[in-house]
Protein backbone atom coordinates (compact mmCIF):
# COMPACT_ATOMS: atom_id res chain seq x y z
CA UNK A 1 7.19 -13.82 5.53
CA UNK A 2 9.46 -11.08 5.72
CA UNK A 3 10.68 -9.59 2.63
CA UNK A 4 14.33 -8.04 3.61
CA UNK A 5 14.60 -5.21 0.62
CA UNK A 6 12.41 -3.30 -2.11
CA UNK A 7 13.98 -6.02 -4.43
CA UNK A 8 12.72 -8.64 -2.70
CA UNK A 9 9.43 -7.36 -2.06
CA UNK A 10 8.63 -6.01 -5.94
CA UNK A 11 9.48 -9.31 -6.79
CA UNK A 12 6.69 -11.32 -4.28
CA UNK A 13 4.34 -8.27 -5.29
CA UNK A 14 4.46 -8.77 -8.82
CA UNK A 15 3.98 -12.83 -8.52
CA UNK A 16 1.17 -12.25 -6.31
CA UNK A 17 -0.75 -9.51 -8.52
CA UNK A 18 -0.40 -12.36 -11.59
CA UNK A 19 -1.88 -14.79 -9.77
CA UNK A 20 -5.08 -12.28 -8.41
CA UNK A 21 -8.50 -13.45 -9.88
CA UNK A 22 -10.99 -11.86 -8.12
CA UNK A 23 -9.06 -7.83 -6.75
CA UNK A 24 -6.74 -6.28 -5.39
CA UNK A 25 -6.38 -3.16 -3.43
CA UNK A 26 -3.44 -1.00 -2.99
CA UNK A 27 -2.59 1.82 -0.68
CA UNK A 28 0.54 3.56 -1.34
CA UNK A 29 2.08 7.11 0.12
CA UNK A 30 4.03 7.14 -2.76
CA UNK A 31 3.61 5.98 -6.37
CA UNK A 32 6.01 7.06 -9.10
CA UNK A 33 6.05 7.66 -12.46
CA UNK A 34 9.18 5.77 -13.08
CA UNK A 35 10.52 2.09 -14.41
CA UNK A 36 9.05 0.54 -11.22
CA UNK A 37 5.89 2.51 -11.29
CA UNK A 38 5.17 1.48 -14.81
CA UNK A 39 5.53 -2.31 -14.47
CA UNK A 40 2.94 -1.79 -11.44
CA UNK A 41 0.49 0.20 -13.15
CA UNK A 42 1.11 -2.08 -16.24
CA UNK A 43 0.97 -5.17 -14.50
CA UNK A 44 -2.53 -3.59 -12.73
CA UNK A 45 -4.09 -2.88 -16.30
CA UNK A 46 -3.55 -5.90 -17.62
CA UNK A 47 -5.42 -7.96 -14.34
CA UNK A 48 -8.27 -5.14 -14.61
CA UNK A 49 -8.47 -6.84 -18.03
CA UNK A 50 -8.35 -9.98 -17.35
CA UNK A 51 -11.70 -9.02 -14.69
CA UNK A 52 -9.79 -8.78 -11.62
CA UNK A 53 -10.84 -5.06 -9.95
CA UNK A 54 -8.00 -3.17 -9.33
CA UNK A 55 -9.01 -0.52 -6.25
CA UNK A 56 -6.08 2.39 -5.67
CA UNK A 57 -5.25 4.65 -3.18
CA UNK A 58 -2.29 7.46 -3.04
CA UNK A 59 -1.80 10.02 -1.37
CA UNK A 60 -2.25 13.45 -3.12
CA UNK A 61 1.29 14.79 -1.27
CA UNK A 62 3.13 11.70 -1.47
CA UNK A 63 1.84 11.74 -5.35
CA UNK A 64 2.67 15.39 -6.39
CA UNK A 65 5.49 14.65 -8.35
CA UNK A 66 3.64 11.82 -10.29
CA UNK A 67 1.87 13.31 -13.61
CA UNK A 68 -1.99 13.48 -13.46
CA UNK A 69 -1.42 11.02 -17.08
CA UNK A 70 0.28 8.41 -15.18
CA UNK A 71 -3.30 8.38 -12.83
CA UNK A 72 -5.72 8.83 -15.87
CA UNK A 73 -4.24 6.21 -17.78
CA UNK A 74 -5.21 4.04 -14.64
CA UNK A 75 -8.67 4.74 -14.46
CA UNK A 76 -9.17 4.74 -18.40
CA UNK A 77 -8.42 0.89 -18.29
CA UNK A 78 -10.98 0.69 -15.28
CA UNK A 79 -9.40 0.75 -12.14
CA UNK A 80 -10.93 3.08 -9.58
CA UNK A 81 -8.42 5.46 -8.33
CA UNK A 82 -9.01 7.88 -4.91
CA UNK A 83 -6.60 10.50 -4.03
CA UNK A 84 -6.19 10.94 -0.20
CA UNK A 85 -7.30 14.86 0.45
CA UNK A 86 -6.41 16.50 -2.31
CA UNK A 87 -3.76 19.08 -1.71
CA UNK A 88 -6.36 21.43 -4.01
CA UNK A 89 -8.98 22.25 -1.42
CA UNK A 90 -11.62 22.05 -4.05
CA UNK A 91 -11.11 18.74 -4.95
CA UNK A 92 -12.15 16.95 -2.04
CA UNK A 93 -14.62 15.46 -0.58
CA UNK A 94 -13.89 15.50 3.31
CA UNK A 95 -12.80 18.81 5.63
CA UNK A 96 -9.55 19.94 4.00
CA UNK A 97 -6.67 19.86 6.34
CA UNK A 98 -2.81 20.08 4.34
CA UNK A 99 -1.62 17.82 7.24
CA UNK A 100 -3.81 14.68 6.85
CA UNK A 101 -1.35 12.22 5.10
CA UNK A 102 -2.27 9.00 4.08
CA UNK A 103 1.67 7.09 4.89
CA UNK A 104 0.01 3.72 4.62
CA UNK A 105 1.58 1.20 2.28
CA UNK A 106 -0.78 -1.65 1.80
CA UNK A 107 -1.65 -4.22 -0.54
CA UNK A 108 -3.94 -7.01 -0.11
CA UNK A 109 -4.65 -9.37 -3.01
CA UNK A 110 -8.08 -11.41 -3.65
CA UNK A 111 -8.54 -10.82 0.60
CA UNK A 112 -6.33 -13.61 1.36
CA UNK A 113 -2.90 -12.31 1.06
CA UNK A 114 -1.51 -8.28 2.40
CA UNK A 115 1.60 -7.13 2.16
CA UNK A 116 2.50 -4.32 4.23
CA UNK A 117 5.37 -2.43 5.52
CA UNK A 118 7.48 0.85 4.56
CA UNK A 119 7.96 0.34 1.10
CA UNK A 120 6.48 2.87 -1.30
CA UNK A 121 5.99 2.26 -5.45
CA UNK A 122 9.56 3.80 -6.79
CA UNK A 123 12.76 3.05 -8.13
CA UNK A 124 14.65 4.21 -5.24
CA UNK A 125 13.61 1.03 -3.49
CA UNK A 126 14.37 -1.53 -6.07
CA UNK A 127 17.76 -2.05 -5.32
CA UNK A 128 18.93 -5.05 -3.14
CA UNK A 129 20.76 -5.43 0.41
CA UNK A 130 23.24 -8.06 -0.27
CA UNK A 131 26.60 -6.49 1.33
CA UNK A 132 28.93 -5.27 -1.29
CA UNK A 133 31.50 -2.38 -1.07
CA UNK A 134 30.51 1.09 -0.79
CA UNK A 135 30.12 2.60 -4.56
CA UNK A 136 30.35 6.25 -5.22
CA UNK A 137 27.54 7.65 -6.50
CA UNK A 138 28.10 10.09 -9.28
CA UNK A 139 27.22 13.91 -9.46
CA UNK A 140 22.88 14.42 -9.32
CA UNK A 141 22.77 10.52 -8.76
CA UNK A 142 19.37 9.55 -6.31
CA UNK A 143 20.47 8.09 -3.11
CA UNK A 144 19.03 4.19 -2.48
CA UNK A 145 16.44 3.74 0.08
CA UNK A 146 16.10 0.68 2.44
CA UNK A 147 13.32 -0.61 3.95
CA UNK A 148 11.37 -3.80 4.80
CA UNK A 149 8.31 -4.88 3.96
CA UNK A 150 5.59 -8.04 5.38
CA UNK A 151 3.67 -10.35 3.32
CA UNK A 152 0.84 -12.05 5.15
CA UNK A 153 -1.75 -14.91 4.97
CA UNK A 154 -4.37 -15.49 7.67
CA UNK A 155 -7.52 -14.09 9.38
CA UNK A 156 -5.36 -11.44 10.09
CA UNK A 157 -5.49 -9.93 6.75
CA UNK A 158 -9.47 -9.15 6.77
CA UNK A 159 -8.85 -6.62 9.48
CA UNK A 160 -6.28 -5.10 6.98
CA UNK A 161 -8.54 -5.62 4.41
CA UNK A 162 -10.99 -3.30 6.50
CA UNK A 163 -8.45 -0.68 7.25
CA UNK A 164 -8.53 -0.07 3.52
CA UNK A 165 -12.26 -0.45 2.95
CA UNK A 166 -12.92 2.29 5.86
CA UNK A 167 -10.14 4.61 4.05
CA UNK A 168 -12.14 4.32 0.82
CA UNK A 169 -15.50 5.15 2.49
CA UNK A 170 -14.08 8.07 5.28
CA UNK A 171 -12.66 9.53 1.97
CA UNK A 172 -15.80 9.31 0.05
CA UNK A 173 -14.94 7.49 -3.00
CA UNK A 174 -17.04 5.93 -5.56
CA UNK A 175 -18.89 2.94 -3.97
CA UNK A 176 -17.12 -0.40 -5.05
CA UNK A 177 -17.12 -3.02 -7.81
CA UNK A 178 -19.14 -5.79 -5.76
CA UNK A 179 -16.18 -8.46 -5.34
CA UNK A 180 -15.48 -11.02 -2.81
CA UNK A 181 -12.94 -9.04 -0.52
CA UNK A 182 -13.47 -10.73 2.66
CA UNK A 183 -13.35 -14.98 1.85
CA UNK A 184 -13.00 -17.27 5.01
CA UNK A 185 -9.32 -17.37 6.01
CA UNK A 186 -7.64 -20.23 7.55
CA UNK A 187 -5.33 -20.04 10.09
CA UNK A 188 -1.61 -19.73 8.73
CA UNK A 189 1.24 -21.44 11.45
CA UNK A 190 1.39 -20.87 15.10
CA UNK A 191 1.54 -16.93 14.98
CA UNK A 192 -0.67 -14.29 17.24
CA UNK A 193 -1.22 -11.59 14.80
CA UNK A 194 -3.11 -8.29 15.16
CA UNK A 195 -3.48 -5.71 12.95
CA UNK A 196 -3.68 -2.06 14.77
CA UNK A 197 -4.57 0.88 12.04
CA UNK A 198 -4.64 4.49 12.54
CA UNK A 199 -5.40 7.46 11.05
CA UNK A 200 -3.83 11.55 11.12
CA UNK A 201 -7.17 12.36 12.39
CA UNK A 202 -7.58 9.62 15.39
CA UNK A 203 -8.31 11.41 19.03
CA UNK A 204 -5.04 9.37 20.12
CA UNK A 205 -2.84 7.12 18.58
CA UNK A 206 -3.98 3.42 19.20
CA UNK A 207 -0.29 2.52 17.89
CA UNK A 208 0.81 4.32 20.89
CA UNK A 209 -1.06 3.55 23.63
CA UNK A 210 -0.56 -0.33 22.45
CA UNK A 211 3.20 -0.62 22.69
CA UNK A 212 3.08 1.58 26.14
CA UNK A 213 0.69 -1.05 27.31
CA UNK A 214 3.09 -3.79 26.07
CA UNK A 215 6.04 -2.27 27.82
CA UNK A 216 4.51 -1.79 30.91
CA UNK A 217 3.38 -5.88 30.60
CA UNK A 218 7.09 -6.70 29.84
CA UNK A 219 8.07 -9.60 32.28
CA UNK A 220 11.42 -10.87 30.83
């Protein structure tokens, strides 16, 4: 399903997170301390009550202008938190290199359902598309972003599923809470999906060498 607009997509996110009963793991670039932020991480504490594990990764660039409170009030309530190479080279666990960013933005809930796309956790998003006239934003005001976003069902979403689970372990976090993240999936519609990952510190880009091979296959 494609979700047109950071409106559109917090909304699906937030209906799906309710619904979670057994985890959900989230991979963001970005996650900020503001109105959107907060109904995440408060929507996240209260499933990590309810017994759902809540698994989170940001990146620690993406992430410097979010307070280390907004993080620790996370992991007080339970959920287990990894930041994506520390920008402080001390901090890490993995070779420390100031360019390996973690841009992913990925959220799969109870293994069956992923969203997945170019939408990061912040206000600037939350507006909608629908066209209206231009409006002029005032003096200092924060520009809108647009950007689109996937939500997914299907086998398909185990090999996302993995793509977080080998983030986690390459960045040597904190093994985690046995839960049941990869159930049997069923197929959803008619579809071909595959799920191609990569990494700042891949040889070559699989991403790459997949749409040149597609191009070059082109018959129409």
């Amino acid at each position: 399903m494609l979700q047109e607009d950071g409106a559109a997509t917090y909304a699906a996110m937030f209906a799906a997170i309710g619904k979670a009963t057994d985890h959900i793991n989230i991979e963001s670039y970005i996650i900020e301390d503001d109105a959107i932020g907060q109904r995440f991480a408060d929507l996240l504490l209260e499933q990590q009550g309810c017994g759902v594990q809540v698994n989170l990764i940001y990146d620690s660039f993406g992430g410097i202008n979010t307070p280390q409170a907004f993080y620790d009030r996370l992991k007080d309530g339970g959920i287990a938190v990894l930041e994506f190479n520390p920008i402080n080279p001390l901090a890490g666990n993995v070779p420390w290199q100031i360019n390996n960013r973690d841009h992913r933005k990925l959220l799969v809930i109870d293994g069956h359902t992923a969203f997945l796309g170019g939408i990061n956790i912040s206000s600037v998003y939350s507006s909608g598309s629908v066209v209206r006239r231009p409006q002029k934003k005032l003096a200092g005001q924060p520009a809108d972003w647009r950007d689109t976003d996937l939500q997914i069902e299907g086998p398909v979403v185990s090999e996302l599923q993995k793509l977080f689970m080998a983030t986690w372990e390459k960045q040597r976090g904190k093994p985690l809470a046995e839960k049941n993240y990869f159930p049997d999936l069923q197929p959803q519609g008619k579809d071909i999906v595959r799920a191609i990952g990569s990494t700042p510190d891949d040889s070559y880009s699989l991403i790459y060498l997949t749409l040149i091979s597609a191009i070059g296959n082109a018959e129409r």
